[in-house]
PDB file of N, CA and C in Angstrom:
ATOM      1  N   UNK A   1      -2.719  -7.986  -4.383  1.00  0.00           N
ATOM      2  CA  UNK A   1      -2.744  -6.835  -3.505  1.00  0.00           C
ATOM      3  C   UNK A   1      -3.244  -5.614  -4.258  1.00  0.00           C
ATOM      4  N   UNK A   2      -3.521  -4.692  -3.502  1.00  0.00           N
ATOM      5  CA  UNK A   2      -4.406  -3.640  -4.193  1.00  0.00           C
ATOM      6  C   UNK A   2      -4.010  -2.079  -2.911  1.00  0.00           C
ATOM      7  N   UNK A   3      -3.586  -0.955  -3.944  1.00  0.00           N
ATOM      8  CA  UNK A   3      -2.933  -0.074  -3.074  1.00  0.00           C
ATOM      9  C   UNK A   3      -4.227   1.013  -2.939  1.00  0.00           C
ATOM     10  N   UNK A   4      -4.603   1.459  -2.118  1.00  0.00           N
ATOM     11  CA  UNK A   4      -5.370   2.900  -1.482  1.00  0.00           C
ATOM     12  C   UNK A   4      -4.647   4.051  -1.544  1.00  0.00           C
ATOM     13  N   UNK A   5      -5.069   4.702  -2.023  1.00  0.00           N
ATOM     14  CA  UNK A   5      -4.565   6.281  -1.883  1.00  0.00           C
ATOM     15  C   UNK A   5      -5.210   7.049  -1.411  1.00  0.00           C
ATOM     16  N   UNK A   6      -5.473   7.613  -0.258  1.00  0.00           N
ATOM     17  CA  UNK A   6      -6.368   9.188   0.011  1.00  0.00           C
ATOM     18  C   UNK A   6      -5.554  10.268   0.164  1.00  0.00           C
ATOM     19  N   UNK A   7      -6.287  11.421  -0.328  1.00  0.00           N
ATOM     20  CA  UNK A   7      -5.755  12.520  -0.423  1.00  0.00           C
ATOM     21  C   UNK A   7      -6.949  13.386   0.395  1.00  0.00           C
ATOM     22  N   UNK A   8      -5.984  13.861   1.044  1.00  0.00           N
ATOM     23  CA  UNK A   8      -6.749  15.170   2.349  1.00  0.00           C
ATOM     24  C   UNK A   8      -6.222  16.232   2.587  1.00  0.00           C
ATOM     25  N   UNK A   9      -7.153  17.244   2.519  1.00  0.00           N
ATOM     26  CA  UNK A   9      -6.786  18.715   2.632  1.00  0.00           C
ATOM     27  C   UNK A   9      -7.008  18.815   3.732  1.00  0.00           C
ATOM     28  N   UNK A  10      -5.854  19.651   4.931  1.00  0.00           N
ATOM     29  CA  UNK A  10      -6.175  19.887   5.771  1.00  0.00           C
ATOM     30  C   UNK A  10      -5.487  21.099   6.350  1.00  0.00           C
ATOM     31  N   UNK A  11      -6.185  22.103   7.530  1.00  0.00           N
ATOM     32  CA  UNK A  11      -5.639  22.851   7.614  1.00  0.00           C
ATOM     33  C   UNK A  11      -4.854  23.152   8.510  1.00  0.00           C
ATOM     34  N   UNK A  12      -3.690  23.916   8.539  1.00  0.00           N
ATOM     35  CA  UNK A  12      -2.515  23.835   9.175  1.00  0.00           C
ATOM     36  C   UNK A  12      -2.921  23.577  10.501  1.00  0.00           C
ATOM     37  N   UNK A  13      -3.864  24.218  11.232  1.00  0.00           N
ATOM     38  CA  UNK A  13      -4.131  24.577  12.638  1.00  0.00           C
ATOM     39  C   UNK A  13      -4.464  23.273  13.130  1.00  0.00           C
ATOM     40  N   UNK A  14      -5.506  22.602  11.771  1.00  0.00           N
ATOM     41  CA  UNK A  14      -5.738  21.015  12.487  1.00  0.00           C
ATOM     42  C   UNK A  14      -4.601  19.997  12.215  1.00  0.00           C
ATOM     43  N   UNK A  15      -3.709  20.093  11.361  1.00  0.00           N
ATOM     44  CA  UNK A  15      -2.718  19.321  11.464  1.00  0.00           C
ATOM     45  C   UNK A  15      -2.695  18.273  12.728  1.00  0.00           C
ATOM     46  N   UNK A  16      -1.733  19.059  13.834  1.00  0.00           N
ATOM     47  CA  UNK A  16      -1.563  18.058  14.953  1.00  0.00           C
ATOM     48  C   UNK A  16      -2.735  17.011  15.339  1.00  0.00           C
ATOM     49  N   UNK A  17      -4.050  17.724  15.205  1.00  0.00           N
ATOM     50  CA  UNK A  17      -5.359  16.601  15.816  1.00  0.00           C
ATOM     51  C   UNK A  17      -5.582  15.352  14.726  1.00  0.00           C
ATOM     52  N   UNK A  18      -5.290  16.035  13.523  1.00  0.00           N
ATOM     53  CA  UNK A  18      -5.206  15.255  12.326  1.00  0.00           C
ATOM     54  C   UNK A  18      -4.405  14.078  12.188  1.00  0.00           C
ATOM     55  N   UNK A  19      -2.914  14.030  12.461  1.00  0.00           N
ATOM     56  CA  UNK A  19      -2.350  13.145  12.989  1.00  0.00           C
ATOM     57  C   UNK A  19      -2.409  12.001  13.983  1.00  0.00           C
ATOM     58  N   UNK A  20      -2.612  12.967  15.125  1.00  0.00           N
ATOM     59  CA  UNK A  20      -3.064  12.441  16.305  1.00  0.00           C
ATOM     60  C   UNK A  20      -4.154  11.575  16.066  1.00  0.00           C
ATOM     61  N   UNK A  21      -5.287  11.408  15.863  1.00  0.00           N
ATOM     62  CA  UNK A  21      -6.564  10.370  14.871  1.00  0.00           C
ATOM     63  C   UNK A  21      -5.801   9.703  14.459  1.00  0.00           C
ATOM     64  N   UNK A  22      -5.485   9.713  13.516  1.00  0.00           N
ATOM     65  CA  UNK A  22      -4.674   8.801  12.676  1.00  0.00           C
ATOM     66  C   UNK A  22      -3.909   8.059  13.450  1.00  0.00           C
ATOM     67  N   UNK A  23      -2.895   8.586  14.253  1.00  0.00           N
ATOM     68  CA  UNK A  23      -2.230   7.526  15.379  1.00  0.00           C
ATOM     69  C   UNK A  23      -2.994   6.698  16.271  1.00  0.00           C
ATOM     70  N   UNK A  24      -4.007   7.098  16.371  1.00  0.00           N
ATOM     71  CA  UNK A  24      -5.206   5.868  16.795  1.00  0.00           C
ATOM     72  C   UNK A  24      -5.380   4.960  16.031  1.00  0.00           C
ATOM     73  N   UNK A  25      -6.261   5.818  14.957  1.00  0.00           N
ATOM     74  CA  UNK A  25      -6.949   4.975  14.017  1.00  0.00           C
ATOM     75  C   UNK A  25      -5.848   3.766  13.420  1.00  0.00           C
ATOM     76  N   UNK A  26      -4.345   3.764  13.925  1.00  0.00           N
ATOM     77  CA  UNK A  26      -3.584   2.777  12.996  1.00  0.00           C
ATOM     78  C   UNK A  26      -3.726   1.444  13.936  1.00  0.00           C
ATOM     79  N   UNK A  27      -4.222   1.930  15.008  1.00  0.00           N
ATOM     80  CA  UNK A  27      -4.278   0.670  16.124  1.00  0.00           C
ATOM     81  C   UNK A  27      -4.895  -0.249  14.852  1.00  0.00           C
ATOM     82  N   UNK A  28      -6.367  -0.075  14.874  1.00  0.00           N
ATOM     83  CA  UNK A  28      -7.401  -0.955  14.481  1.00  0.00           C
ATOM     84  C   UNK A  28      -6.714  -1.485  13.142  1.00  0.00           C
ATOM     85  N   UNK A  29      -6.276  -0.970  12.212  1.00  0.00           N
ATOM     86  CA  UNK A  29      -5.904  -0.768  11.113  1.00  0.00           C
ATOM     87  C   UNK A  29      -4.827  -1.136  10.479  1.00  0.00           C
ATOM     88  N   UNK A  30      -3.445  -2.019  11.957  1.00  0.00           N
ATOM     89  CA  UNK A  30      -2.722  -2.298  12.055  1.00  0.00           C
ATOM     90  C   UNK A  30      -2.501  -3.876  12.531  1.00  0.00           C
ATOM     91  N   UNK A  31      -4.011  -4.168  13.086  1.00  0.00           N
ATOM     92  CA  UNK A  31      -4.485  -5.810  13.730  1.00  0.00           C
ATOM     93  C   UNK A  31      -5.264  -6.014  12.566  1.00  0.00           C
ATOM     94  N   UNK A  32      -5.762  -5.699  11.701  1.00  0.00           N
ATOM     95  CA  UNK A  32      -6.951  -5.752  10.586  1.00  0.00           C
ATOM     96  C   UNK A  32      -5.977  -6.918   9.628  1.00  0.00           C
ATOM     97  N   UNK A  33      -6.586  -8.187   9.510  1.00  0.00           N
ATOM     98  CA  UNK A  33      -6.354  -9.228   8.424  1.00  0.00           C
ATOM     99  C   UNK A  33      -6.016  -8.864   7.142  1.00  0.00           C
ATOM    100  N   UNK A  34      -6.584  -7.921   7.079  1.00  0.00           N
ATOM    101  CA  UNK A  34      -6.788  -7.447   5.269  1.00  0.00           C
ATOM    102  C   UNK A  34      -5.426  -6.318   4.948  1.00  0.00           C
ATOM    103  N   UNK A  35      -5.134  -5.893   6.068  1.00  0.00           N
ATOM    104  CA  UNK A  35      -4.063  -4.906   5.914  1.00  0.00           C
ATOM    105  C   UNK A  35      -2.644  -5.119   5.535  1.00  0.00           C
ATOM    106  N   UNK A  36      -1.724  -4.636   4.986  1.00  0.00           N
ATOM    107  CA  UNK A  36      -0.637  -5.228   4.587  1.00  0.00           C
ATOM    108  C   UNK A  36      -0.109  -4.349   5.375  1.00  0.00           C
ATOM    109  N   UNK A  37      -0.078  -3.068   4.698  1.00  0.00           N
ATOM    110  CA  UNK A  37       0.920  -2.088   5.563  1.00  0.00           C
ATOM    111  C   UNK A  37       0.356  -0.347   5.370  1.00  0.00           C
ATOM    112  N   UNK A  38       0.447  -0.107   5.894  1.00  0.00           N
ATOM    113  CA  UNK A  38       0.058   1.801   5.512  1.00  0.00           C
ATOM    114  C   UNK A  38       0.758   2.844   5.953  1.00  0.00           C
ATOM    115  N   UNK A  39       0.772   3.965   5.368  1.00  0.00           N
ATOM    116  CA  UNK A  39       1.702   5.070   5.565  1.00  0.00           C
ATOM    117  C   UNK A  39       0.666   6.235   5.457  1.00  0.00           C
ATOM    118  N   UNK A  40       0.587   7.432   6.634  1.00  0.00           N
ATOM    119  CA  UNK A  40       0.363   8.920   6.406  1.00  0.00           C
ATOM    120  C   UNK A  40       1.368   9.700   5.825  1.00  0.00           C
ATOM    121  N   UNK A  41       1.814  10.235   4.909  1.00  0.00           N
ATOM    122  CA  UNK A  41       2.381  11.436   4.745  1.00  0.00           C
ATOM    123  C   UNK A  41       2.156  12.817   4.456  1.00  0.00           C
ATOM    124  N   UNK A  42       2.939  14.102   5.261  1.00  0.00           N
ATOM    125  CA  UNK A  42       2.273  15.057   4.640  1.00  0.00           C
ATOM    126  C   UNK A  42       3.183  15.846   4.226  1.00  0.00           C
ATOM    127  N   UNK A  43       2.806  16.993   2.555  1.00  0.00           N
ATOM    128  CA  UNK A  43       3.439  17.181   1.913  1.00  0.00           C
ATOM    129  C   UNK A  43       4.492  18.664   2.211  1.00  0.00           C
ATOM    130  N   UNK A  44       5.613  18.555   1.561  1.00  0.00           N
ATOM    131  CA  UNK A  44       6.907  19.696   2.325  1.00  0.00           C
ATOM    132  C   UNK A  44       6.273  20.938   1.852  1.00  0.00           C
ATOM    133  N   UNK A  45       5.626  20.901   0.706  1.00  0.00           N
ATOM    134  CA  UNK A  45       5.595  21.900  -0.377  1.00  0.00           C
ATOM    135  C   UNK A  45       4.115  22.773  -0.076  1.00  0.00           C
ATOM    136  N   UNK A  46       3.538  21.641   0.191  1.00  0.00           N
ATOM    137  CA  UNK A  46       1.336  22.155   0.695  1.00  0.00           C
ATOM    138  C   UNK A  46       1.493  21.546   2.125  1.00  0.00           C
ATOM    139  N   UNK A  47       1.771  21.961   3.165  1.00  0.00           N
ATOM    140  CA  UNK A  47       1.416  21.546   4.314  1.00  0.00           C
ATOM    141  C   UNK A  47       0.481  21.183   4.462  1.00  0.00           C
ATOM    142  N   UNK A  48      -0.933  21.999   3.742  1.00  0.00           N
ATOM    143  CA  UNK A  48      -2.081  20.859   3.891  1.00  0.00           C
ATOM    144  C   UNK A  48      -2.997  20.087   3.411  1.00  0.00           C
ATOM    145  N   UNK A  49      -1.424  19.215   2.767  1.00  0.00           N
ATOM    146  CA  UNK A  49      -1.660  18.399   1.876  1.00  0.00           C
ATOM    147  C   UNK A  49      -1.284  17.084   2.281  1.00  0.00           C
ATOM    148  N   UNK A  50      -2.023  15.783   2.344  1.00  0.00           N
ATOM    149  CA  UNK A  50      -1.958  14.453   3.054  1.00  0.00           C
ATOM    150  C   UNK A  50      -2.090  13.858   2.158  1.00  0.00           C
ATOM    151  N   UNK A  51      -1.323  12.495   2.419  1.00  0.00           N
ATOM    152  CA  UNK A  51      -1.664  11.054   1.483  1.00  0.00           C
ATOM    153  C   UNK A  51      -1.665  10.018   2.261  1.00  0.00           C
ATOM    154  N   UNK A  52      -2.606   9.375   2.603  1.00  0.00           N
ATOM    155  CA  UNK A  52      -2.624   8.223   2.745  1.00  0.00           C
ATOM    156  C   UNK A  52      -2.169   6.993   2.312  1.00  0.00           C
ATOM    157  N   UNK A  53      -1.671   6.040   2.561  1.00  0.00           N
ATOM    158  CA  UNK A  53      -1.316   4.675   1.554  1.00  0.00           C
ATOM    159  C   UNK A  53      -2.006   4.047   2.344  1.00  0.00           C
ATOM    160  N   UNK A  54      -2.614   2.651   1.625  1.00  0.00           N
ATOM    161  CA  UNK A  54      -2.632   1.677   2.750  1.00  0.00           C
ATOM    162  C   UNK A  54      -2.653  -0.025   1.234  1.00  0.00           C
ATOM    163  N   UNK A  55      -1.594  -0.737   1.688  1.00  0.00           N
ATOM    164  CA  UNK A  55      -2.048  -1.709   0.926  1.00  0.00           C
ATOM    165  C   UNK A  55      -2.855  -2.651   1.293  1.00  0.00           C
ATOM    166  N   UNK A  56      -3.617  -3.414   0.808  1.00  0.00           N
ATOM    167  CA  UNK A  56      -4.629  -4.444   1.205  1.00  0.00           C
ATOM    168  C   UNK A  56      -4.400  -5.776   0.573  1.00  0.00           C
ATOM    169  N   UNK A  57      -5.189  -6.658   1.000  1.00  0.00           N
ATOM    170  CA  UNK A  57      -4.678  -7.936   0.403  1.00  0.00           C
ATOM    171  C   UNK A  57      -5.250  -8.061  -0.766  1.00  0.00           C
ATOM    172  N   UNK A  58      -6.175  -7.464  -0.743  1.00  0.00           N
ATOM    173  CA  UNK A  58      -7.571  -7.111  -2.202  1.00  0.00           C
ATOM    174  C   UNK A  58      -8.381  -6.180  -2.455  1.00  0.00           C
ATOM    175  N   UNK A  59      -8.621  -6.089  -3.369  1.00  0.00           N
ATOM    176  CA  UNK A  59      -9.954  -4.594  -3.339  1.00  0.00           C
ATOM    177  C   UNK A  59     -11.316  -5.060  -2.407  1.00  0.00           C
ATOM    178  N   UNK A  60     -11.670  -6.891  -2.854  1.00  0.00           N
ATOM    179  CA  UNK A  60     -12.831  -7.188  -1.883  1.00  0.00           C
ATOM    180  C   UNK A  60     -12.615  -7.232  -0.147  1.00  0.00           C
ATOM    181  N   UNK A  61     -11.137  -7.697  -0.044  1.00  0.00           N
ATOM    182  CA  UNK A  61     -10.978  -7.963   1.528  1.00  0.00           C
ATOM    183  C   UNK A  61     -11.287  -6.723   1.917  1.00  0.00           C
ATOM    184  N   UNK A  62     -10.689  -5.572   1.148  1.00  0.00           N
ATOM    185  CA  UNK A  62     -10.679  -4.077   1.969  1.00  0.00           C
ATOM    186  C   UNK A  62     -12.635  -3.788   1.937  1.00  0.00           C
ATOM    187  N   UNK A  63     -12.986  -3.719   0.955  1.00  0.00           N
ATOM    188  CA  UNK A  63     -14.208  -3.116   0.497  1.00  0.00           C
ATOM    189  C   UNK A  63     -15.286  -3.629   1.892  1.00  0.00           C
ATOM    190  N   UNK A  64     -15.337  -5.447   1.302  1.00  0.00           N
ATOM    191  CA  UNK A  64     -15.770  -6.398   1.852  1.00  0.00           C
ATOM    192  C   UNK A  64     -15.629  -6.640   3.426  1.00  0.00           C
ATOM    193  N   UNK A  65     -14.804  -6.937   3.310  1.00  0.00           N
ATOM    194  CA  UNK A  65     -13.944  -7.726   4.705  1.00  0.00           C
ATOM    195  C   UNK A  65     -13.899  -6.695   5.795  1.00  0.00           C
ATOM    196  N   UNK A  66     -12.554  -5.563   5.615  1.00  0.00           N
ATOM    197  CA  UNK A  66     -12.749  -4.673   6.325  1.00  0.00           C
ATOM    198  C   UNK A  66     -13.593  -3.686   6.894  1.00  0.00           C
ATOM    199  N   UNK A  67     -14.222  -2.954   5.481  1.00  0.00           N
ATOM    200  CA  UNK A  67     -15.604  -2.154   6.086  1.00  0.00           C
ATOM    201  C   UNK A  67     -16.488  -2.580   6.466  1.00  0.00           C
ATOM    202  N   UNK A  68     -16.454  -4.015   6.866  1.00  0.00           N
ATOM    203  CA  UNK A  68     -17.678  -4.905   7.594  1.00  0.00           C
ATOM    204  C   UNK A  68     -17.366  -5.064   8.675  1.00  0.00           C
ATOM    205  N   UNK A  69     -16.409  -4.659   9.257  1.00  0.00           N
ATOM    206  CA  UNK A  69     -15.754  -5.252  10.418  1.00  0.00           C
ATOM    207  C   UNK A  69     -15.547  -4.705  11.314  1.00  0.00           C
ATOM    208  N   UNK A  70     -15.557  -4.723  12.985  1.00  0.00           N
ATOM    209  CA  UNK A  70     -15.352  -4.108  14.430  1.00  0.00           C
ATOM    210  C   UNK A  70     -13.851  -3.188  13.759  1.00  0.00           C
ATOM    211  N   UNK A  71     -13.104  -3.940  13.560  1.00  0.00           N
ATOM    212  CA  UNK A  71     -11.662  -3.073  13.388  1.00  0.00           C
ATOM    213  C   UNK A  71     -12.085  -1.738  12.193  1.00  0.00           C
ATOM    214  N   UNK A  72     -12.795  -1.743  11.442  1.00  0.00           N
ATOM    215  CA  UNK A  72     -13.528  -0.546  10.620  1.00  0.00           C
ATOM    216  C   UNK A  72     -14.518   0.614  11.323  1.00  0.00           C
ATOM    217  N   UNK A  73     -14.923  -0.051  12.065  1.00  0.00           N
ATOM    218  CA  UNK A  73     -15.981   0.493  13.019  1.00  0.00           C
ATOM    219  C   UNK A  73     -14.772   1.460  14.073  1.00  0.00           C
ATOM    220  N   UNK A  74     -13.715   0.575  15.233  1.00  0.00           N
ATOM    221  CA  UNK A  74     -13.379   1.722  15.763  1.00  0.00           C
ATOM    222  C   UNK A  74     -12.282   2.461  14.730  1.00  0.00           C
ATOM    223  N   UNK A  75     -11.465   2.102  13.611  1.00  0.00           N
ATOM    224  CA  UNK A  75     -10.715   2.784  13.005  1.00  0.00           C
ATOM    225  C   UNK A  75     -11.507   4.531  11.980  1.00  0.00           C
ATOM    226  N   UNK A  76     -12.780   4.055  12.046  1.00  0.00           N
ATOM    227  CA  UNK A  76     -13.612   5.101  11.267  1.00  0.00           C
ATOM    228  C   UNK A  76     -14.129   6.348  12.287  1.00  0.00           C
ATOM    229  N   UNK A  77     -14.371   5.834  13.620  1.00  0.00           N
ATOM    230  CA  UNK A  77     -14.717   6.459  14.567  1.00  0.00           C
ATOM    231  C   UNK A  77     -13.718   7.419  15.002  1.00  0.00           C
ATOM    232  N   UNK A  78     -12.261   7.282  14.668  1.00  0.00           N
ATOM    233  CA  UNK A  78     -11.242   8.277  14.969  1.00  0.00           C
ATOM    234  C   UNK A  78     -10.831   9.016  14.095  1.00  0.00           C
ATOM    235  N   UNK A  79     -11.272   8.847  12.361  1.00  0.00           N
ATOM    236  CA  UNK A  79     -11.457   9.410  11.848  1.00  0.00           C
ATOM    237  C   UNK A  79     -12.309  10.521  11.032  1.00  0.00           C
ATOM    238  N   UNK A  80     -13.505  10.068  11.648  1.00  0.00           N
ATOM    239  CA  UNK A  80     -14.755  10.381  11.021  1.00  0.00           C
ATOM    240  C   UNK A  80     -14.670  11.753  10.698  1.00  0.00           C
ATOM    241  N   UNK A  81     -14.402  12.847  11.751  1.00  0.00           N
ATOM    242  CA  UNK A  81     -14.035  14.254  11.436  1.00  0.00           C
ATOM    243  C   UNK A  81     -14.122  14.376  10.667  1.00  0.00           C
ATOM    244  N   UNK A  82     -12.716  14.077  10.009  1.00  0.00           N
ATOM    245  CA  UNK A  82     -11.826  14.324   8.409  1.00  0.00           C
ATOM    246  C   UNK A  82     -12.177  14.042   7.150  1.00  0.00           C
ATOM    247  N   UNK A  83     -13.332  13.144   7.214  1.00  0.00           N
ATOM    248  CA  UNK A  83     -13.893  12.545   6.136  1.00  0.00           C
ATOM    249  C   UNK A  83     -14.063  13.559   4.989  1.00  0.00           C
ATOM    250  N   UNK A  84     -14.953  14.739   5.595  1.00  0.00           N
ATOM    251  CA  UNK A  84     -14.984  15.813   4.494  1.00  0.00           C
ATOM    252  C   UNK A  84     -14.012  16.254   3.935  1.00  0.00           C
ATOM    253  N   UNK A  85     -12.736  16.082   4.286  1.00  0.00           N
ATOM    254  CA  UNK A  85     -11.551  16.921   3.882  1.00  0.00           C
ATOM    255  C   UNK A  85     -11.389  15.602   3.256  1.00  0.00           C
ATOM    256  N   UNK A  86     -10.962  14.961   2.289  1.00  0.00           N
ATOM    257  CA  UNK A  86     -11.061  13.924   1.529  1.00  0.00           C
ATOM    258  C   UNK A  86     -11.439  14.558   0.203  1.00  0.00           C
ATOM    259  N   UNK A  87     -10.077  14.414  -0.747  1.00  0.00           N
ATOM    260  CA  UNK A  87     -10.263  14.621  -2.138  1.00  0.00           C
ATOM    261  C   UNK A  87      -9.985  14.135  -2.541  1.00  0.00           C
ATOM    262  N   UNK A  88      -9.793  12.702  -2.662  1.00  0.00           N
ATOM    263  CA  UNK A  88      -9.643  12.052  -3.330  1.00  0.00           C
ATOM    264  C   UNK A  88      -9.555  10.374  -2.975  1.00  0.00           C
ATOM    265  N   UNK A  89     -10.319   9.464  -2.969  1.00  0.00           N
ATOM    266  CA  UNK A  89      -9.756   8.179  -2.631  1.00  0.00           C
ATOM    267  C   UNK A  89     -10.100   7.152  -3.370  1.00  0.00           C
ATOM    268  N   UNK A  90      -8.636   6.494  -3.753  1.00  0.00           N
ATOM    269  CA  UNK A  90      -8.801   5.500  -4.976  1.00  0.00           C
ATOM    270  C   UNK A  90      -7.974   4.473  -5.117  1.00  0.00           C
ATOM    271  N   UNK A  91      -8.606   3.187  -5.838  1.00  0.00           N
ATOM    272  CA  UNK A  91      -7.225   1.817  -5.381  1.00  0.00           C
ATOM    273  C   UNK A  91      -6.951   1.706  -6.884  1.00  0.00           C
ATOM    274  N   UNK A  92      -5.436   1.227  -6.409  1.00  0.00           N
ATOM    275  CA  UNK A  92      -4.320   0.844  -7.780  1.00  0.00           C
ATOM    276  C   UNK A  92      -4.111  -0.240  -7.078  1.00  0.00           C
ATOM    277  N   UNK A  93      -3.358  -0.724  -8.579  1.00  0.00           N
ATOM    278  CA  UNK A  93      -2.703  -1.915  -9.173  1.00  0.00           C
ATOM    279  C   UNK A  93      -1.147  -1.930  -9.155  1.00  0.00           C
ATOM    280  N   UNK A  94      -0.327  -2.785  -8.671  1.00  0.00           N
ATOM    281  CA  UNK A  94       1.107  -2.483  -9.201  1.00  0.00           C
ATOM    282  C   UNK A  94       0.976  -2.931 -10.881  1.00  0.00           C
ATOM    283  N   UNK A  95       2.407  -1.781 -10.946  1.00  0.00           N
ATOM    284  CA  UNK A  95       2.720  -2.071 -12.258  1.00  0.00           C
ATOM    285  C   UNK A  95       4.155  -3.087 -11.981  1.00  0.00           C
ATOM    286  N   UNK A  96       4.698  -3.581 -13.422  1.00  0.00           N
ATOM    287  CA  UNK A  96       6.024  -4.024 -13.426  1.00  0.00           C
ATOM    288  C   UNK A  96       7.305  -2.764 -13.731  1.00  0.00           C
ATOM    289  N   UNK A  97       6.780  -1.817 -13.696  1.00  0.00           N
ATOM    290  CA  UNK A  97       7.728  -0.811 -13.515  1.00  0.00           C
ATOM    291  C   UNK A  97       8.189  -0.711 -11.787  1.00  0.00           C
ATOM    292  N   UNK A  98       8.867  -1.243 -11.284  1.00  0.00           N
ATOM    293  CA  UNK A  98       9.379  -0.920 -10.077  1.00  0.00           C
ATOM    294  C   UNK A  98      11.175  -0.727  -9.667  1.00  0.00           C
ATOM    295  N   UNK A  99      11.780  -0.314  -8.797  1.00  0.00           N
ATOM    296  CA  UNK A  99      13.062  -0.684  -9.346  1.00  0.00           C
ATOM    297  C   UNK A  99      13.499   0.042  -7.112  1.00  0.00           C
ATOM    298  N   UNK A 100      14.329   0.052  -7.106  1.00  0.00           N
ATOM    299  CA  UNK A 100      14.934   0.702  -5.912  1.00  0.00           C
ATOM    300  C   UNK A 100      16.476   1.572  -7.048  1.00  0.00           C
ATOM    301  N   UNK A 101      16.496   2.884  -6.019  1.00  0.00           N
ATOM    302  CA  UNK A 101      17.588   4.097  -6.302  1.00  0.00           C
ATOM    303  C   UNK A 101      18.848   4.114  -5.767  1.00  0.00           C
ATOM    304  N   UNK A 102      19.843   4.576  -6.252  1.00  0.00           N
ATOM    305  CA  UNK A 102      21.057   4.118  -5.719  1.00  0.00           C
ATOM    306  C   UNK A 102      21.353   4.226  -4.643  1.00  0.00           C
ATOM    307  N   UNK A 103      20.519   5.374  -3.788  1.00  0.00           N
ATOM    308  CA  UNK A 103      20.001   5.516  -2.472  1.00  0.00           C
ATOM    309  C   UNK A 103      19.675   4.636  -1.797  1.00  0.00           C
ATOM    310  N   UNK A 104      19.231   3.824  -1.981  1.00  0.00           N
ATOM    311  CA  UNK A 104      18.350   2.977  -1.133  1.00  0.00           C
ATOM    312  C   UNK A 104      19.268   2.262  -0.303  1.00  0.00           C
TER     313      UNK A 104
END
């Protein structure tokens, strides 16, 4: 498996539409083979500040598989806007550092 990170600046006013996309875009993105699981969050501290997660089954399924695919096509189309606001997007590796908090 192979984790995605995007990072998006966005501004307060577009927030809600920003979301809203995204609650589309999880349709496609959510039936997609290659997908494991994904999360939007946005930050307490920079409101307009976003992270994306999304894990994949691989760097090729995602690269490969997905951006070749109808489910890429309408999931990109609800995002497309935002693209420019994108600073950052990049895939990791787990490490063996993992653990759960007494919280959990």
């Amino acid at each position: 498996m192979i984790i995605e990170y995007t990072r998006y600046r966005i501004p307060v006013a577009d927030a809600e539409a920003f979301e809203a996309a995204y609650a589309r875009a999880a349709v496609p993105l959510a039936g997609a083979p290659q997908c494991v699981d994904y999360e939007l969050t946005r930050c307490d501290d920079d409101p307009e500040s976003y992270v994306l997660r999304i894990t994949w089954t691989s760097a090729a399924d995602h690269l490969q598989g997905f951006r070749g695919s109808p489910a890429f096509r309408a999931f990109f189309a609800e995002i497309k806007p935002y693209f420019p606001a994108i600073e950052e997007m990049r895939h990791y590796t787990r490490t063996a550092v993992v653990g759960a908090g007494a919280g959990a």
